[in-house]
N, C-alpha and C. Protein backbone atom coordinates (compact mmCIF):
# COMPACT_ATOMS: atom_id res chain seq x y z
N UNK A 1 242.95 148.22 24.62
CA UNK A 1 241.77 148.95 25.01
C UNK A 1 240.89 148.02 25.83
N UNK A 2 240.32 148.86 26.69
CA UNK A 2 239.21 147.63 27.56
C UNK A 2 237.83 147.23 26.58
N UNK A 3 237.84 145.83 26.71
CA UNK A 3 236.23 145.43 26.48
C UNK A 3 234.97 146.44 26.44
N UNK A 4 234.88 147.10 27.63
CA UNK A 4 233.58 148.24 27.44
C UNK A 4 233.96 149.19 26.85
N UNK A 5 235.16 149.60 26.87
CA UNK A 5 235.38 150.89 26.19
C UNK A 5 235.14 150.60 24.46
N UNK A 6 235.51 149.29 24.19
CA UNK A 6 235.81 148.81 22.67
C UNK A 6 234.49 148.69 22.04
N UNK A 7 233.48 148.14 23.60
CA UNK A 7 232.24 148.05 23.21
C UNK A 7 231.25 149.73 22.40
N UNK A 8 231.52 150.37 23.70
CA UNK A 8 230.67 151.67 23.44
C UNK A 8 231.32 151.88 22.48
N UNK A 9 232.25 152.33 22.22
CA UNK A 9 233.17 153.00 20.74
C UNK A 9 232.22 152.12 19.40
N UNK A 10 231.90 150.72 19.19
CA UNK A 10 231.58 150.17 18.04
C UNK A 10 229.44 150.31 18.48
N UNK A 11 229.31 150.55 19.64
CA UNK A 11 227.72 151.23 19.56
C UNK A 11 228.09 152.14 18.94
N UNK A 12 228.94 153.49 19.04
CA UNK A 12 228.99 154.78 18.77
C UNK A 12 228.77 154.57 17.13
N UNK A 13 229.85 153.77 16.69
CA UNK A 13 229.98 154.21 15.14
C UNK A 13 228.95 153.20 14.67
N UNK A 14 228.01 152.65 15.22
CA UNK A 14 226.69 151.85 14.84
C UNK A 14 226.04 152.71 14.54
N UNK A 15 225.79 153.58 15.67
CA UNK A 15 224.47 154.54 15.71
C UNK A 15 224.70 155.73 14.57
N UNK A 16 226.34 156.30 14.46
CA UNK A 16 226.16 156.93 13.00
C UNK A 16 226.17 156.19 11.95
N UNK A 17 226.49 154.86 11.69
CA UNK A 17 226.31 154.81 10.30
C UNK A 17 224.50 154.19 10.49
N UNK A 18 223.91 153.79 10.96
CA UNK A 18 222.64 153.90 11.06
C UNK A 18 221.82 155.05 10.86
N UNK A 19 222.43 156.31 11.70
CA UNK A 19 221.63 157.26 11.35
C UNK A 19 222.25 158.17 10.03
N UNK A 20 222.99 157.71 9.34
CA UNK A 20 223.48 157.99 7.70
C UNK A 20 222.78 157.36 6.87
N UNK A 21 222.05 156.08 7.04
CA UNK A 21 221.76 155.24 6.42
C UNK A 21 220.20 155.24 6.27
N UNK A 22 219.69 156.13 7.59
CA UNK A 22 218.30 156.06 7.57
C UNK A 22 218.11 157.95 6.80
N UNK A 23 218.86 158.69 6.73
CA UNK A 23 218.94 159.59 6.16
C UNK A 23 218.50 159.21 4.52
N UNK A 24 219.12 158.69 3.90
CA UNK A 24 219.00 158.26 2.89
C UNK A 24 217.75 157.36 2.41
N UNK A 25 217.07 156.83 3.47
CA UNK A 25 215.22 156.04 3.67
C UNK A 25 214.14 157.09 3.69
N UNK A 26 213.13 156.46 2.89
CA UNK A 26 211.98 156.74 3.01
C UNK A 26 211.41 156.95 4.79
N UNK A 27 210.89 158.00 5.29
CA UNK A 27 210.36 158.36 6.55
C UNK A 27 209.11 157.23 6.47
N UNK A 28 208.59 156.95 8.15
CA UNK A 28 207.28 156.42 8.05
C UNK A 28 207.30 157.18 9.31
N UNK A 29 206.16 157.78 9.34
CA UNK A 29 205.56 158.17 10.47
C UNK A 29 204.25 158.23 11.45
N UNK A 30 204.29 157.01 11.98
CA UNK A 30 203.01 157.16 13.06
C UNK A 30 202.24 158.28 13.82
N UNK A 31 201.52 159.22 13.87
CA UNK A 31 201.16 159.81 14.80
C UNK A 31 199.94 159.64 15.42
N UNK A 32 199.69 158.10 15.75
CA UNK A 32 198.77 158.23 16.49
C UNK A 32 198.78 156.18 16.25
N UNK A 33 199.45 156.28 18.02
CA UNK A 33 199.63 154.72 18.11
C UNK A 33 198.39 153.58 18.02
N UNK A 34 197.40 154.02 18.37
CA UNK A 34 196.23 153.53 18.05
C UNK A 34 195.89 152.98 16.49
N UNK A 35 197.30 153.41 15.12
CA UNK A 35 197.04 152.88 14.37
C UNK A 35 197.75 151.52 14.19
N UNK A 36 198.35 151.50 14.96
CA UNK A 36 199.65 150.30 15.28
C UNK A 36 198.53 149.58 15.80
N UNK A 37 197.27 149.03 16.12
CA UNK A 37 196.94 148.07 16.35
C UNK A 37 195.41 147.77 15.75
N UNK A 38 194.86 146.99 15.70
CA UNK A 38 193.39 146.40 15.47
C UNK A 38 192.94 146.13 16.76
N UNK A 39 192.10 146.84 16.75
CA UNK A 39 191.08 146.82 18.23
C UNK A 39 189.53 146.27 18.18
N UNK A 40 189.27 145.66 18.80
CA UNK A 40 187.75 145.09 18.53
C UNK A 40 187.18 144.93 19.87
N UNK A 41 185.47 145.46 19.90
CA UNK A 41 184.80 145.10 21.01
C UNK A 41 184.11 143.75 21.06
N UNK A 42 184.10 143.19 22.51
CA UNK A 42 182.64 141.76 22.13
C UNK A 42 181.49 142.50 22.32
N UNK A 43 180.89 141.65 21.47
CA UNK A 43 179.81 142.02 21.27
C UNK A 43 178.54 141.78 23.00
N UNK A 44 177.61 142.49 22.98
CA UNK A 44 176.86 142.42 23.61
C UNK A 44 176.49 140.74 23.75
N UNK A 45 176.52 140.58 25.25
CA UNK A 45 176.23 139.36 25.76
C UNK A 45 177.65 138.29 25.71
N UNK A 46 178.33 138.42 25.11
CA UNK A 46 179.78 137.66 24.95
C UNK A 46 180.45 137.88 26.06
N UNK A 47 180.56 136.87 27.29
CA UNK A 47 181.93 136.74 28.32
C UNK A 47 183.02 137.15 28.35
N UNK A 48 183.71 137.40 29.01
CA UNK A 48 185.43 137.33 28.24
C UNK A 48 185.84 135.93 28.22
N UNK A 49 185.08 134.87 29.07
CA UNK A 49 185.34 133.67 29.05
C UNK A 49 185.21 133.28 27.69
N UNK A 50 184.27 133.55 27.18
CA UNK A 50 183.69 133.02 25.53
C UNK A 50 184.38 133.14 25.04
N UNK A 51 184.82 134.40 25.24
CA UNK A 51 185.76 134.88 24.16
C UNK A 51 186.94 134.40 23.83
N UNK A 52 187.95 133.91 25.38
CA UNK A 52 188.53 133.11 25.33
C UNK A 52 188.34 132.01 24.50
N UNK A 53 187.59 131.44 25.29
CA UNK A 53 187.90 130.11 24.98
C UNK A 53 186.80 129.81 22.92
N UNK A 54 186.35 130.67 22.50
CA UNK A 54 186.28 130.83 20.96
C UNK A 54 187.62 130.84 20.01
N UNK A 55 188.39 132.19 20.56
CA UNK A 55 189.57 132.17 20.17
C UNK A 55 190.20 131.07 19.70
N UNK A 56 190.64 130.29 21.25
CA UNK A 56 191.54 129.08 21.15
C UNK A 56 191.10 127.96 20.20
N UNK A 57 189.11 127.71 20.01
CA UNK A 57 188.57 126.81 19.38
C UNK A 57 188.67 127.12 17.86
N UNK A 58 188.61 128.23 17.48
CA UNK A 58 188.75 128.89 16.16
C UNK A 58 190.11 128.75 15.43
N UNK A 59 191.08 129.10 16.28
CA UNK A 59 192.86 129.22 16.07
C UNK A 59 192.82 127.40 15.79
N UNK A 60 192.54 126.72 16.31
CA UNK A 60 192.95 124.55 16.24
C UNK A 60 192.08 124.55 15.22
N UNK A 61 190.38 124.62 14.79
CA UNK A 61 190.04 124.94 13.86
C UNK A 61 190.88 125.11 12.58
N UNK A 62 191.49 126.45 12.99
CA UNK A 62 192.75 126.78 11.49
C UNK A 62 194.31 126.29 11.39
N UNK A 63 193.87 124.98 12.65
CA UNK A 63 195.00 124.46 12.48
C UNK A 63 195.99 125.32 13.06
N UNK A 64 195.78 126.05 13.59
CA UNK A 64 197.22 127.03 14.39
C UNK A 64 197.41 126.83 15.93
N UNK A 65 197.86 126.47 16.73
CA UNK A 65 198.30 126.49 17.55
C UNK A 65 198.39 127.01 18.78
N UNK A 66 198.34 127.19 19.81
CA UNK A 66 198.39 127.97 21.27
C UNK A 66 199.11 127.67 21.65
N UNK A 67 200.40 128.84 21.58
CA UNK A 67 201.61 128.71 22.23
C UNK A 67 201.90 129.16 23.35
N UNK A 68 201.64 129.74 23.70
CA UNK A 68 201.43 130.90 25.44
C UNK A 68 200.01 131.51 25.41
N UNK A 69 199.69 131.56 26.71
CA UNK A 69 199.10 132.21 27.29
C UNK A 69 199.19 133.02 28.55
N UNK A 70 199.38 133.96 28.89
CA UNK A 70 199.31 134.87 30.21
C UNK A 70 198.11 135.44 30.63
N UNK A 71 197.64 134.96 31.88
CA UNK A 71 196.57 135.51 32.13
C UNK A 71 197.10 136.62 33.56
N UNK A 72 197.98 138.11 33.28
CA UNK A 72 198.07 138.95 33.79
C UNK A 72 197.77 139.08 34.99
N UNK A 73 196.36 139.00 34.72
CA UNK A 73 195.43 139.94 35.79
C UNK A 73 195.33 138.51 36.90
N UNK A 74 194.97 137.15 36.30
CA UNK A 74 195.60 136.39 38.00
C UNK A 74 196.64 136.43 38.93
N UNK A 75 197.71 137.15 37.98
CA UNK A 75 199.16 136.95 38.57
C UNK A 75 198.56 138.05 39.33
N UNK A 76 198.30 139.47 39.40
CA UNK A 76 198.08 140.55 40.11
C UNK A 76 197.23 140.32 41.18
N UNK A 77 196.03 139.66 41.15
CA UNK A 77 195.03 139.26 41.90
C UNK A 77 195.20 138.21 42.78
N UNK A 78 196.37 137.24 42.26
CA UNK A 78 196.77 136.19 43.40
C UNK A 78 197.32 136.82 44.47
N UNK A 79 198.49 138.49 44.25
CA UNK A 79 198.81 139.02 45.19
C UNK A 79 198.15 139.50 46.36
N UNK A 80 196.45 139.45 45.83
CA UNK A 80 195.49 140.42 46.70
C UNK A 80 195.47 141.78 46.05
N UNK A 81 195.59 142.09 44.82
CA UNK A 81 195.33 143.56 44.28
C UNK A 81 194.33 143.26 43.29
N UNK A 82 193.87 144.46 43.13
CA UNK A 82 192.42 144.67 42.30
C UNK A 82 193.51 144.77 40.49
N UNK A 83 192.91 144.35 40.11
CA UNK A 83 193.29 144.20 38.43
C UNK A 83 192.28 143.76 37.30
N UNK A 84 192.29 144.70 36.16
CA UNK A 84 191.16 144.52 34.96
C UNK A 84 191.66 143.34 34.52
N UNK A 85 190.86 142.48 33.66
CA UNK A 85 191.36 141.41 32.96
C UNK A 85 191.79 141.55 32.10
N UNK A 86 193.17 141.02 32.29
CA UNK A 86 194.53 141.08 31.03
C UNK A 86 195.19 139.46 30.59
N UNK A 87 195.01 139.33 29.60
CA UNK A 87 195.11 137.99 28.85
C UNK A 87 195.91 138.47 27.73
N UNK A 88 196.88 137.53 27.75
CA UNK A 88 197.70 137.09 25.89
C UNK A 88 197.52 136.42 25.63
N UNK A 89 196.84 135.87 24.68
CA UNK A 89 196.95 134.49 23.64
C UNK A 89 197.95 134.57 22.44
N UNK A 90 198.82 133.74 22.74
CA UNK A 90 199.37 133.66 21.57
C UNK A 90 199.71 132.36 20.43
N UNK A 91 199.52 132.78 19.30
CA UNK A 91 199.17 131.83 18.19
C UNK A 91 200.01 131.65 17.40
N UNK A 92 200.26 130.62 16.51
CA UNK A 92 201.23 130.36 15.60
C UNK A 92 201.08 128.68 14.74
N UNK A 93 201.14 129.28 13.45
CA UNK A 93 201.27 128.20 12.21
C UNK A 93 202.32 127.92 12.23
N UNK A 94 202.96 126.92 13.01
CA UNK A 94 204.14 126.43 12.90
C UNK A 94 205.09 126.25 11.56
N UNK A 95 204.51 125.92 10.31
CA UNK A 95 204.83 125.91 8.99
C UNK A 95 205.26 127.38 8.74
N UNK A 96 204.19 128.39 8.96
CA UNK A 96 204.19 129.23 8.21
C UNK A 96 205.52 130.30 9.14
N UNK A 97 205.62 129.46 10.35
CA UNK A 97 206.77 130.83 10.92
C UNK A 97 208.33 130.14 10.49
N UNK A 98 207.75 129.23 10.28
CA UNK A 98 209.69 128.51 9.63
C UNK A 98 209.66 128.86 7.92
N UNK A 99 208.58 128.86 7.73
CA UNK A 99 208.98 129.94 6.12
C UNK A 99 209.32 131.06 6.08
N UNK A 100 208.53 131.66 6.95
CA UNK A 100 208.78 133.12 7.25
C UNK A 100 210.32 133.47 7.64
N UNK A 101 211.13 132.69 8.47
CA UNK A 101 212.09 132.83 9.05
C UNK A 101 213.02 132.09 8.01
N UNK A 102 212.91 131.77 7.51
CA UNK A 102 213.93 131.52 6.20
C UNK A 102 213.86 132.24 5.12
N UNK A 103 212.75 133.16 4.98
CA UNK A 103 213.49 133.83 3.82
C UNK A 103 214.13 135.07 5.00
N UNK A 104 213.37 135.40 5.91
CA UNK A 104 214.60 136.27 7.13
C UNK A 104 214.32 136.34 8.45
N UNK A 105 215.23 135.80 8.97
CA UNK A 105 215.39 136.20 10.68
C UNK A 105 214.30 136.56 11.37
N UNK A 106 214.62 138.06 10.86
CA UNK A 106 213.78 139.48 11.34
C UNK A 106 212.46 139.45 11.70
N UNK A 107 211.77 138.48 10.82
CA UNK A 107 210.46 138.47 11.11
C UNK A 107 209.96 137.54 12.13
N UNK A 108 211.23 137.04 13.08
CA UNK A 108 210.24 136.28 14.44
C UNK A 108 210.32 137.43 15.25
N UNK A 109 210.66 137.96 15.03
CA UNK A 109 210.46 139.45 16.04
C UNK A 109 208.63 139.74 16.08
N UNK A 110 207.54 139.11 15.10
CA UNK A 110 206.65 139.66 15.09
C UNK A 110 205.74 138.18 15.56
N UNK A 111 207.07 137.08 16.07
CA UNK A 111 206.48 135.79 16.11
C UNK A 111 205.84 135.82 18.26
N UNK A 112 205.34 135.07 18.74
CA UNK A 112 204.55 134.56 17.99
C UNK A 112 203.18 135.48 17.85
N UNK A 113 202.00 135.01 16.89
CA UNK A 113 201.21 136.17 16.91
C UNK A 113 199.92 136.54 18.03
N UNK A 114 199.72 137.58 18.50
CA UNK A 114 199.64 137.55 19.65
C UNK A 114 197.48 138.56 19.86
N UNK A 115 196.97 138.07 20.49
CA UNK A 115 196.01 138.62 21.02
C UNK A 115 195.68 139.10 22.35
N UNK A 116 195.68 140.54 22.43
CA UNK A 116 195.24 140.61 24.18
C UNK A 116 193.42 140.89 24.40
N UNK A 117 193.41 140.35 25.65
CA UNK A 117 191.81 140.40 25.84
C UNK A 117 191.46 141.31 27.27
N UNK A 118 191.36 142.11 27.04
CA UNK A 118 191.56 143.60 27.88
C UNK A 118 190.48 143.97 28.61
N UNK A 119 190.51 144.17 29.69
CA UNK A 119 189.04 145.14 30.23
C UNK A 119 189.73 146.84 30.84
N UNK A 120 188.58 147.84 29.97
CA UNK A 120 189.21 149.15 30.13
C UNK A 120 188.64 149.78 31.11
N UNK A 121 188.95 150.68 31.49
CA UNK A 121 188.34 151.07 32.55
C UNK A 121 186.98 151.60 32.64
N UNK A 122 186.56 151.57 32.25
CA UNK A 122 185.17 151.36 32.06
C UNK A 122 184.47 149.83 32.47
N UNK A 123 185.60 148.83 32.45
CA UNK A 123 184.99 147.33 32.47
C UNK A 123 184.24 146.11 30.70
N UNK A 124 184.65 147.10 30.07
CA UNK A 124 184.16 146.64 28.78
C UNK A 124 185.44 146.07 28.10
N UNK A 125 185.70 144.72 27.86
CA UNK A 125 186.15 144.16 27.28
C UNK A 125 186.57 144.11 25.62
N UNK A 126 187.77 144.16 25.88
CA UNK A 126 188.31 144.56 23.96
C UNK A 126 189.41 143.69 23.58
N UNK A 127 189.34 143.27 22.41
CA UNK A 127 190.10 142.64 22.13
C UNK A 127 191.69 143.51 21.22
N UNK A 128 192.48 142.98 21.18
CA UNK A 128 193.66 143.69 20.66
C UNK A 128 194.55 142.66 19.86
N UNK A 129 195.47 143.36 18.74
CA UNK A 129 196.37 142.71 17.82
C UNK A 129 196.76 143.87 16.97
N UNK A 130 198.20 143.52 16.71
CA UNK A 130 199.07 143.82 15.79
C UNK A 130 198.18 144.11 14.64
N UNK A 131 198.43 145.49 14.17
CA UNK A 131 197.74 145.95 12.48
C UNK A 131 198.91 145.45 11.35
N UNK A 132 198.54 144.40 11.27
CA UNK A 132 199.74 143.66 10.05
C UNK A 132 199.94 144.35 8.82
N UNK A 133 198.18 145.15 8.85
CA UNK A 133 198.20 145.90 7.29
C UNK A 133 199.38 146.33 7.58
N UNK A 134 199.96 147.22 8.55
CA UNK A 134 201.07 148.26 8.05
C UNK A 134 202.18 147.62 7.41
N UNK A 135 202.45 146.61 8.45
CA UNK A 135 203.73 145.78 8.22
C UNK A 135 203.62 145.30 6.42
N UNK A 136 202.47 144.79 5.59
CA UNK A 136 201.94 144.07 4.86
C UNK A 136 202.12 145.01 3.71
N UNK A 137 201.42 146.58 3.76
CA UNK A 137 201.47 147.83 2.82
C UNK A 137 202.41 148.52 2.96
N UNK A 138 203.38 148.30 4.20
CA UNK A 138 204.37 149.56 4.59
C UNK A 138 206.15 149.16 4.43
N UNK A 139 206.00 147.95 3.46
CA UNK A 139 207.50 147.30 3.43
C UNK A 139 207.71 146.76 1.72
N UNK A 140 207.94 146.74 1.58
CA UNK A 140 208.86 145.88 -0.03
C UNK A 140 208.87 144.01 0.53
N UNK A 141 207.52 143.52 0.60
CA UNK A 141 208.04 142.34 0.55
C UNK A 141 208.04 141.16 -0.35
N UNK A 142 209.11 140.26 -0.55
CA UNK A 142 208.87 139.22 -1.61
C UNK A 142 208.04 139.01 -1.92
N UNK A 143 207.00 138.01 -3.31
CA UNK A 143 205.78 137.87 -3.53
C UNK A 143 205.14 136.80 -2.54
N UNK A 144 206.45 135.58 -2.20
CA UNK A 144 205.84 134.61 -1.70
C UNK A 144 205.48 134.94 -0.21
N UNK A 145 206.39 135.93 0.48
CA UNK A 145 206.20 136.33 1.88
C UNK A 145 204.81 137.41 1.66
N UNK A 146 204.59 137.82 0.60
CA UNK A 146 203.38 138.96 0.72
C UNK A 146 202.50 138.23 1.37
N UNK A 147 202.59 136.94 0.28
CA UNK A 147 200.53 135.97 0.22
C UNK A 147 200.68 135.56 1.68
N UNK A 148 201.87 135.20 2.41
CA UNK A 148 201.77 134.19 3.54
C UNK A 148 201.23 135.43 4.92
N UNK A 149 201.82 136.40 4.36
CA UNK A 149 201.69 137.82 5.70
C UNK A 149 200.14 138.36 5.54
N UNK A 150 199.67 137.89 4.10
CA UNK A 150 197.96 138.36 4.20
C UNK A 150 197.42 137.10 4.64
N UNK A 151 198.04 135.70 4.58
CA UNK A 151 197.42 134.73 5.16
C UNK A 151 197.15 134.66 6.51
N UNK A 152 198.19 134.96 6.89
CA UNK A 152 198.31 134.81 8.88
C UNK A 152 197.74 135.86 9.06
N UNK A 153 197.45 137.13 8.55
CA UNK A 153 196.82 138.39 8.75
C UNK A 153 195.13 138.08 9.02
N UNK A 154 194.76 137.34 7.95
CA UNK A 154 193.17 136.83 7.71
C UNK A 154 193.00 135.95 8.97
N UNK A 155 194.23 134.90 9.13
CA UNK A 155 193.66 133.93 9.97
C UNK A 155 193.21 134.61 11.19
N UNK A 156 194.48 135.85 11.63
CA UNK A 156 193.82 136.35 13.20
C UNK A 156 193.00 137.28 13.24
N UNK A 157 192.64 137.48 11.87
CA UNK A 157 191.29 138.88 12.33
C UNK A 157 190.25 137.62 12.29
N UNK A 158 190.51 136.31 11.77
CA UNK A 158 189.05 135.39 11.72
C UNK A 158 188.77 135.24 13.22
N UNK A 159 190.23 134.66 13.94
CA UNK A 159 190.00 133.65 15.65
C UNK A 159 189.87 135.62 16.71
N UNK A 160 190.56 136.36 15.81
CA UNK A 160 189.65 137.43 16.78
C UNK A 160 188.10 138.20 16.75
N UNK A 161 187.75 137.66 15.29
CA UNK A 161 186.98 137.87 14.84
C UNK A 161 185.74 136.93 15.95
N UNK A 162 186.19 135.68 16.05
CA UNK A 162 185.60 134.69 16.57
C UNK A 162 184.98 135.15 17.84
N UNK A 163 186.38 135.65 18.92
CA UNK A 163 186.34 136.03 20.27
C UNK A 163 185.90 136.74 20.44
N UNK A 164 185.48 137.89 19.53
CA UNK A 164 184.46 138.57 19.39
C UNK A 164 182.95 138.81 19.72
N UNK A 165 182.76 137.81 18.86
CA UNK A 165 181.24 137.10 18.90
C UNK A 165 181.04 136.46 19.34
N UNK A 166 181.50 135.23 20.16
CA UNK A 166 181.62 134.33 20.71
C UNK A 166 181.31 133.07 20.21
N UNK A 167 181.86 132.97 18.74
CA UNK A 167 181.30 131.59 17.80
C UNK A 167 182.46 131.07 18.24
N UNK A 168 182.09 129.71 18.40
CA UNK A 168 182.94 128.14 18.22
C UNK A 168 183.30 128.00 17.10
């Protein structure tokens, strides 16, 4: 048999025993993606610069790290096009993602942890992140992975908390 053919044939019988398997699971159902994230405004008088650069001072503060950053909206604007300001910061407890990933894999999929710093159309600046509650209330996890997923949870509502307000 050919390679692709051998391939699609073992997608095929993936996707039914997957969808046999999720038959048998508890449903979760989102209807309304806006709960999939934590959204926050700055506050009156706060930059997006501040905000930035609070973030990053807050995150070393907790000892966590700045692993990437994309600042979007230069890449668009170096072209000569008009673009809102779009920023990723992304963060990470180096300790805490090699624990995480030893008791499983799966969870660098949510690595590293990530903040966007948004202007909507309106021009008002918001900050954005992953709602961990779900992940945190919406899974069966070990005791020791619970405390560490409300830990890293606290740390980024603190450094978004920060960028927020614009505290150092």
């Amino acid at each position: 048999m050919k390679p692709l053919i051998r391939r699609l044939i073992g997608a095929a019988v993936a996707i039914v025993a997957l969808a046999a398997w999720a038959q048998d699971r508890p449903q979760v159902e989102i209807h309304d993606i806006s709960q999939t994230v934590v959204k926050m405004s700055l506050q009156g008088g706060v930059s997006i610069e501040d905000a930035s650069a609070a973030m990053m001072s807050k995150a070393a503060e907790l000892n966590w790290k700045l692993v990437g950053r994309q600042e979007v909206h230069a890449e668009i604007r170096a072209r000569g096009e008009e673009s809102p300001h779009l920023e990723i910061l992304q963060f990470c407890d180096p300790d805490d993602a090699v624990k995480m990933v030893r008791i499983d894999p799966i969870y660098s999929a949510y690595m590293p942890c990530r903040i966007a710093l948004v202007e909507d159309t309106q021009g008002r600046p918001w900050l954005f992140m992953l709602n961990l509650d779900m992940l945190i209330n919406n899974t069966s996890l070990p005791n020791d992975l619970q405390e560490l997923a409300i830990r890293v949870n606290q740390a980024m509502l603190i450094i978004m908390t920060a960028g927020a307000t614009g505290e150092f």
